[in-house]
N, C-alpha and C. Protein backbone atom coordinates (compact mmCIF):
# COMPACT_ATOMS: atom_id res chain seq x y z
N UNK A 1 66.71 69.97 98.26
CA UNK A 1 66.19 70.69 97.12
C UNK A 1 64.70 70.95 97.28
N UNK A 2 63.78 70.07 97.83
CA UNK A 2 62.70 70.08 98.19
C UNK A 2 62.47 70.82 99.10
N UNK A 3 63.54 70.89 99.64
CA UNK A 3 62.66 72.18 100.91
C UNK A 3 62.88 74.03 100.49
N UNK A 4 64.02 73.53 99.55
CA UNK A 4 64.32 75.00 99.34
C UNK A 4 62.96 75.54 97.93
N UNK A 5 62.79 75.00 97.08
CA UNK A 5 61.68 74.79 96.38
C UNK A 5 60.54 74.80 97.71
N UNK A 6 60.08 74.67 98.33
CA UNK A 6 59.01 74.87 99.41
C UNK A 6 59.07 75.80 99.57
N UNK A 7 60.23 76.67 100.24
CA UNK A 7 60.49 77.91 100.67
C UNK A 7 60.26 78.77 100.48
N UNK A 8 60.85 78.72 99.14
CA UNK A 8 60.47 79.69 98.07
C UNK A 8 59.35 79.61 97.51
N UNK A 9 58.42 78.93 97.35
CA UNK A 9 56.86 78.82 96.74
C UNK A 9 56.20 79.57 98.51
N UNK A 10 56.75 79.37 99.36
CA UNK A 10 56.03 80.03 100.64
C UNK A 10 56.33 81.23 100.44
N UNK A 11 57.79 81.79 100.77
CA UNK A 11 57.89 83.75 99.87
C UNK A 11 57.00 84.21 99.37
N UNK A 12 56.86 83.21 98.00
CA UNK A 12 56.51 83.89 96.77
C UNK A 12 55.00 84.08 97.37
N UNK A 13 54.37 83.21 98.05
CA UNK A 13 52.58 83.47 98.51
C UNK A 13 52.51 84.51 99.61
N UNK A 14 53.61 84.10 100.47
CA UNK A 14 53.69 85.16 101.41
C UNK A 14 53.84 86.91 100.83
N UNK A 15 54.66 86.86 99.96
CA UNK A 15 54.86 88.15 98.77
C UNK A 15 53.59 88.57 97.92
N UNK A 16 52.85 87.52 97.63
CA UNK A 16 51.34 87.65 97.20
C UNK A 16 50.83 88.54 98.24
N UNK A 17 50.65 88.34 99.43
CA UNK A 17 49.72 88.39 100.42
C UNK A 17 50.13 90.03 100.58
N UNK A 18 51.23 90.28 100.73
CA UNK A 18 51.69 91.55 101.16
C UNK A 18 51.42 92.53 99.87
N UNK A 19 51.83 92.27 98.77
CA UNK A 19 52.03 93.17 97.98
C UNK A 19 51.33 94.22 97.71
N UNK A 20 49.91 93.99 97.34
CA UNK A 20 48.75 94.97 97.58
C UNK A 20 49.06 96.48 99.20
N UNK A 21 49.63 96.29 99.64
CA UNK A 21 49.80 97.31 100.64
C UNK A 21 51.03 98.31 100.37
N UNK A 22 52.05 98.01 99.22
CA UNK A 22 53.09 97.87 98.82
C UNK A 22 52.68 99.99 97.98
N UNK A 23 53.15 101.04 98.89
CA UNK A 23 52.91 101.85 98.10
C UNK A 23 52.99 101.41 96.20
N UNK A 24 52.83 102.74 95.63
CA UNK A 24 53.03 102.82 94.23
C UNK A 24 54.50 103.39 94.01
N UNK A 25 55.64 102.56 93.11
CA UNK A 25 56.75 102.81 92.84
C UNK A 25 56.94 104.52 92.10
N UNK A 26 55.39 104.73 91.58
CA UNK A 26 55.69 106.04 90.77
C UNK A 26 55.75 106.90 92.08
N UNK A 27 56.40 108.10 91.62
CA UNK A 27 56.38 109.24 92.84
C UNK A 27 55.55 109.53 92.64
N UNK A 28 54.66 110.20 91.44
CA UNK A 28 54.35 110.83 90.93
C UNK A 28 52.22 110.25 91.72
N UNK A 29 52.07 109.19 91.36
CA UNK A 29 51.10 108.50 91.93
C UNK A 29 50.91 108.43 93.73
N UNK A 30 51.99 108.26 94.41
CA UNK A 30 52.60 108.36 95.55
C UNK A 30 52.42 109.85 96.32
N UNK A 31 52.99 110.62 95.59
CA UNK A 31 52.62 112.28 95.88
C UNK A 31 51.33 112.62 95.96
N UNK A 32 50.29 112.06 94.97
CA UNK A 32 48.85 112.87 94.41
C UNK A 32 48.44 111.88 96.00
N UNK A 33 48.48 110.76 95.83
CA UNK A 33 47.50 110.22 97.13
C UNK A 33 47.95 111.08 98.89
N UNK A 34 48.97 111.64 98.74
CA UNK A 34 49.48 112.51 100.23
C UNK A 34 48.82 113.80 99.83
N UNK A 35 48.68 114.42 98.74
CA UNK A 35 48.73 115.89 98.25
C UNK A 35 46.71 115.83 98.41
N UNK A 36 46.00 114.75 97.85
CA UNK A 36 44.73 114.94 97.69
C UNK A 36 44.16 115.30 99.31
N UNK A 37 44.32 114.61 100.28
CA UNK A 37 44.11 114.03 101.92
C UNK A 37 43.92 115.71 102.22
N UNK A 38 45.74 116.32 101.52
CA UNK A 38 45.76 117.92 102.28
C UNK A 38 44.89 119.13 101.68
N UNK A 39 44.46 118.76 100.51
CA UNK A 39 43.98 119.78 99.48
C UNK A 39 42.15 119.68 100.17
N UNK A 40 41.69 118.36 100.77
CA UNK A 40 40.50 118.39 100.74
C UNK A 40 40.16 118.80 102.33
N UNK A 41 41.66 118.86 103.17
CA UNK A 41 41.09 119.22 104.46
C UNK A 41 41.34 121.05 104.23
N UNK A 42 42.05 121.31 103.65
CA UNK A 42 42.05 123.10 103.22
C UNK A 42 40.68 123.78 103.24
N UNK A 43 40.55 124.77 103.40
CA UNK A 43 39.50 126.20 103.65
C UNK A 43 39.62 127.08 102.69
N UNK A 44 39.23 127.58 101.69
CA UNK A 44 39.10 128.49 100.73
C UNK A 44 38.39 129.28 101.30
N UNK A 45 38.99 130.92 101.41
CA UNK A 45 38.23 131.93 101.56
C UNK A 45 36.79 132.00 100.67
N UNK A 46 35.63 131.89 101.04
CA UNK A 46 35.01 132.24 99.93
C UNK A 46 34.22 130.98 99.50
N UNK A 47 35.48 129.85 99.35
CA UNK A 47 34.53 128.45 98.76
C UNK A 47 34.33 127.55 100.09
N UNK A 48 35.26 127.41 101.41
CA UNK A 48 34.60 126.97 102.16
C UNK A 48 35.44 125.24 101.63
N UNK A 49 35.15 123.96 101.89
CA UNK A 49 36.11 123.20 102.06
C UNK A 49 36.09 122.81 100.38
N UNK A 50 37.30 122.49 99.80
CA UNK A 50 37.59 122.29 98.50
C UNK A 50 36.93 120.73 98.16
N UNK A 51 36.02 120.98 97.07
CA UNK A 51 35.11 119.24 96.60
C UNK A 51 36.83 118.86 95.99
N UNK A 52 36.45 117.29 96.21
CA UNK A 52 37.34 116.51 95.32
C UNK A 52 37.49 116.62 94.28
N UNK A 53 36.47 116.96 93.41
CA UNK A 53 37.32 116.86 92.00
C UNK A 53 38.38 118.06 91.93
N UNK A 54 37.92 119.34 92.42
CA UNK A 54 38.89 120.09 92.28
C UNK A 54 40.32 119.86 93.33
N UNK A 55 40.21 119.21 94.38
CA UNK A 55 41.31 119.00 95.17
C UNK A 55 42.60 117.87 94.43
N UNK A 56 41.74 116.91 93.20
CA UNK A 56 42.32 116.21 92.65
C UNK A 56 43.29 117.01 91.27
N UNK A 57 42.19 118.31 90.75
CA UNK A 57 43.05 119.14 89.82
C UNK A 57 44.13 119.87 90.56
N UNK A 58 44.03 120.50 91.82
CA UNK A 58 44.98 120.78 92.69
C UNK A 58 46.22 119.82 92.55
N UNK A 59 45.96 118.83 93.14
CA UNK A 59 47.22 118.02 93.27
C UNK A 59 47.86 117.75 91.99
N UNK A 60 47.27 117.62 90.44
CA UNK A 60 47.94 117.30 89.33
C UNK A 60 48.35 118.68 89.13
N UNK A 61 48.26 120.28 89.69
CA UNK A 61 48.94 121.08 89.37
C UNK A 61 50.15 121.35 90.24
N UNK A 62 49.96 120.59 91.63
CA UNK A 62 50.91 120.65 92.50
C UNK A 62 52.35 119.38 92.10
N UNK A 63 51.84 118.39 91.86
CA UNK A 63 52.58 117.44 91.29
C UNK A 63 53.51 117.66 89.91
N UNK A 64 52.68 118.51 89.29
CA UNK A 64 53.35 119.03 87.70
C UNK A 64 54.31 119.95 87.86
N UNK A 65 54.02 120.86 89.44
CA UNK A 65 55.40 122.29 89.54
C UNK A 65 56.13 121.87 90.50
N UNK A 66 56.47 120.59 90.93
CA UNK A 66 57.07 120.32 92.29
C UNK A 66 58.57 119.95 91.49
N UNK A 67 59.42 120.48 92.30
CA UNK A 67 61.00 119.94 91.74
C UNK A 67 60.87 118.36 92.22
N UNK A 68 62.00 117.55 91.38
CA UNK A 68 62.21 116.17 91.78
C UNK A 68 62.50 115.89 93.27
N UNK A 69 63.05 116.59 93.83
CA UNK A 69 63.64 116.57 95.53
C UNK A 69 62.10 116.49 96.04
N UNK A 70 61.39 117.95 95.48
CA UNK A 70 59.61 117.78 96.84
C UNK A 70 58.94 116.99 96.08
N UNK A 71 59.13 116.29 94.79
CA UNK A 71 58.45 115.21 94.71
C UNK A 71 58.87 113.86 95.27
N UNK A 72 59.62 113.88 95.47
CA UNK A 72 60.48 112.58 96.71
C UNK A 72 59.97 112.63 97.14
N UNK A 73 59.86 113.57 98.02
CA UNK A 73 59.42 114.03 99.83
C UNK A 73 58.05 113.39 99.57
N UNK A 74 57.58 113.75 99.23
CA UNK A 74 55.62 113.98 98.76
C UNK A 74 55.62 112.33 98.64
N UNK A 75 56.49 111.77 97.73
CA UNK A 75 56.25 110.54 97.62
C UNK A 75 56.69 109.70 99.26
N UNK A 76 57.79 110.09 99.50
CA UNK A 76 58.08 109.32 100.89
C UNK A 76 57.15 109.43 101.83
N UNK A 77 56.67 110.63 101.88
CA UNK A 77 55.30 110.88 102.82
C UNK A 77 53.99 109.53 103.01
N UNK A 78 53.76 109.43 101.96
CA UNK A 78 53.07 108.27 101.56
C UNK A 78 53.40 106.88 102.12
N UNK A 79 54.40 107.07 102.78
CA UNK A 79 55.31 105.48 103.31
C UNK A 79 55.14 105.94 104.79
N UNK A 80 55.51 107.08 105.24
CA UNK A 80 55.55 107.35 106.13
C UNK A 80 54.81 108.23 107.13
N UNK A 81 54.13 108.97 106.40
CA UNK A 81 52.98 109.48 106.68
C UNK A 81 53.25 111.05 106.46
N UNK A 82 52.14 112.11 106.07
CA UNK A 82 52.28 113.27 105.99
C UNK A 82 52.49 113.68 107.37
N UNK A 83 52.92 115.13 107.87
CA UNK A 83 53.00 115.77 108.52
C UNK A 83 53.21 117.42 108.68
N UNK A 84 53.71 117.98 109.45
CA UNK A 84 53.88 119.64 108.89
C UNK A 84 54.84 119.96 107.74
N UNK A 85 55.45 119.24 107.84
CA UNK A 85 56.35 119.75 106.74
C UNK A 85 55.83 119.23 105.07
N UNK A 86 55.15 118.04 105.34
CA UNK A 86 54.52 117.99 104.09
C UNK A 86 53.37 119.13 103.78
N UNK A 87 52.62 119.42 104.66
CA UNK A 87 52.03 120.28 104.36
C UNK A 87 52.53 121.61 104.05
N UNK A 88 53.30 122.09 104.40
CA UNK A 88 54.15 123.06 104.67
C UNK A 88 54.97 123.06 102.76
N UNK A 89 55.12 121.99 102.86
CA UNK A 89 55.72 121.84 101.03
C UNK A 89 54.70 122.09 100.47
N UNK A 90 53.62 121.13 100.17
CA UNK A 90 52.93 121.89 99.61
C UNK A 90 52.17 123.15 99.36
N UNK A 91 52.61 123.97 100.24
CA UNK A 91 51.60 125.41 100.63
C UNK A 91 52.77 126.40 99.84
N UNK A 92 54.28 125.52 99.72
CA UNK A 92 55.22 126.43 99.17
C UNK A 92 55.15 126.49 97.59
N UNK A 93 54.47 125.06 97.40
CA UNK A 93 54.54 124.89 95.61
C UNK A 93 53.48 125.25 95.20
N UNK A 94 52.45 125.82 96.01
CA UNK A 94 51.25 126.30 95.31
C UNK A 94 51.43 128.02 95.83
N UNK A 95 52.51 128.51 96.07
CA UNK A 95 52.38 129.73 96.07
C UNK A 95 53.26 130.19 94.57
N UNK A 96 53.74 129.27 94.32
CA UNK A 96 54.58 129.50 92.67
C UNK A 96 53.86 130.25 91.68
N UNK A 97 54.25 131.23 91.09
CA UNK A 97 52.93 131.72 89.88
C UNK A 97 52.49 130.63 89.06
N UNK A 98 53.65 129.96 88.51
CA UNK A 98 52.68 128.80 87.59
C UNK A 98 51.71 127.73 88.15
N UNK A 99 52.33 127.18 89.58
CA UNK A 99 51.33 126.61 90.21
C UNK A 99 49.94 127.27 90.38
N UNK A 100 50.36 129.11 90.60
CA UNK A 100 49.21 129.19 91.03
C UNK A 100 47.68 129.59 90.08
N UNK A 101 48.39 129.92 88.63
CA UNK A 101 47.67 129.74 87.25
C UNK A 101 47.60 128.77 87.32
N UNK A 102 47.80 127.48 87.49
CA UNK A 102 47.55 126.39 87.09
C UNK A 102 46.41 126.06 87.77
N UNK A 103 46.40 126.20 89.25
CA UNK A 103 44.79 126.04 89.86
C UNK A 103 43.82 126.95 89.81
N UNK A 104 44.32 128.27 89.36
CA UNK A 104 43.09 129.10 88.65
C UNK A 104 42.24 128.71 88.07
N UNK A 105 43.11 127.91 86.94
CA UNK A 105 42.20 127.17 85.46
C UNK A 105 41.72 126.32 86.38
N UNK A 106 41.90 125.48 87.61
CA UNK A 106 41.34 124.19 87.66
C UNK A 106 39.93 124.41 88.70
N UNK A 107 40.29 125.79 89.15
CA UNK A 107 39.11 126.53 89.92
C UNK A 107 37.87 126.95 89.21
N UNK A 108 38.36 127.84 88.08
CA UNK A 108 37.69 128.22 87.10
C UNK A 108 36.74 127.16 86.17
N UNK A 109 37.33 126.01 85.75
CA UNK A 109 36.83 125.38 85.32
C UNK A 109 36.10 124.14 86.20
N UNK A 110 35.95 124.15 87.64
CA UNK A 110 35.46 123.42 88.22
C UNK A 110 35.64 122.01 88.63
N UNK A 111 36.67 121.85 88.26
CA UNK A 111 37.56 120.66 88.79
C UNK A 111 37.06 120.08 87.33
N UNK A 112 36.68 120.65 85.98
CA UNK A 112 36.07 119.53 85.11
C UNK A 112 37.74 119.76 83.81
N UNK A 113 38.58 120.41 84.41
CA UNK A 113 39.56 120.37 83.12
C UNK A 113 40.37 121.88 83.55
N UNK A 114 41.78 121.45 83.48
CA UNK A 114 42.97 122.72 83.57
C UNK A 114 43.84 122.75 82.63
């Protein structure tokens, strides 16, 4: 009984130790951290490389028009790492009209509100 009580108090620290590396269960949180990485290495005709705050309104408009399936993806990415096809998703959900009003406002207003 004592050792299994040991065991398990070792897990449970060992489970401490790890957890912090442990993506975020939300997709939704999961997606924005893969979606921000791609929005800030992008080129805007005109603006030249996108500042963070607006790459961050980007991603809450990309995250808000994404079906549940490319928000999976977006989220699995995050575990596994982006690649072309993540990028490639996202270049498809920001060609959407509402996506793409949606980063108008977030252009327009300067990354301060969409």
């Amino acid at each position: 009984m004592k050792r299994t009580v040991s065991a398990l108090f070792g897990l449970v620290g060992l489970a401490a130790c790890v957890a912090p590396e442990v993506p975020s269960l939300d997709p939704t949180v999961s997606a924005r951290a893969v979606i921000i990485p791609i929005m800030l290495q992008t080129e805007l005709p005109g603006i030249g490389a996108i500042p963070e705050p607006i790459a961050v309104k980007m991603a809450d408009c990309i995250v808000d028009h994404a079906t549940d399936t490319e928000l999976n993806s977006l989220a699995l990415a995050a575990v596994t790492g982006p690649n072309a096809d993540t990028t490639y998703m996202v270049g498809n959900i920001l060609k959407r009209p509402e996506t793409t009003s949606c980063v108008s406002r977030a252009l327009t207003a300067g990354g301060q509100g969409a």
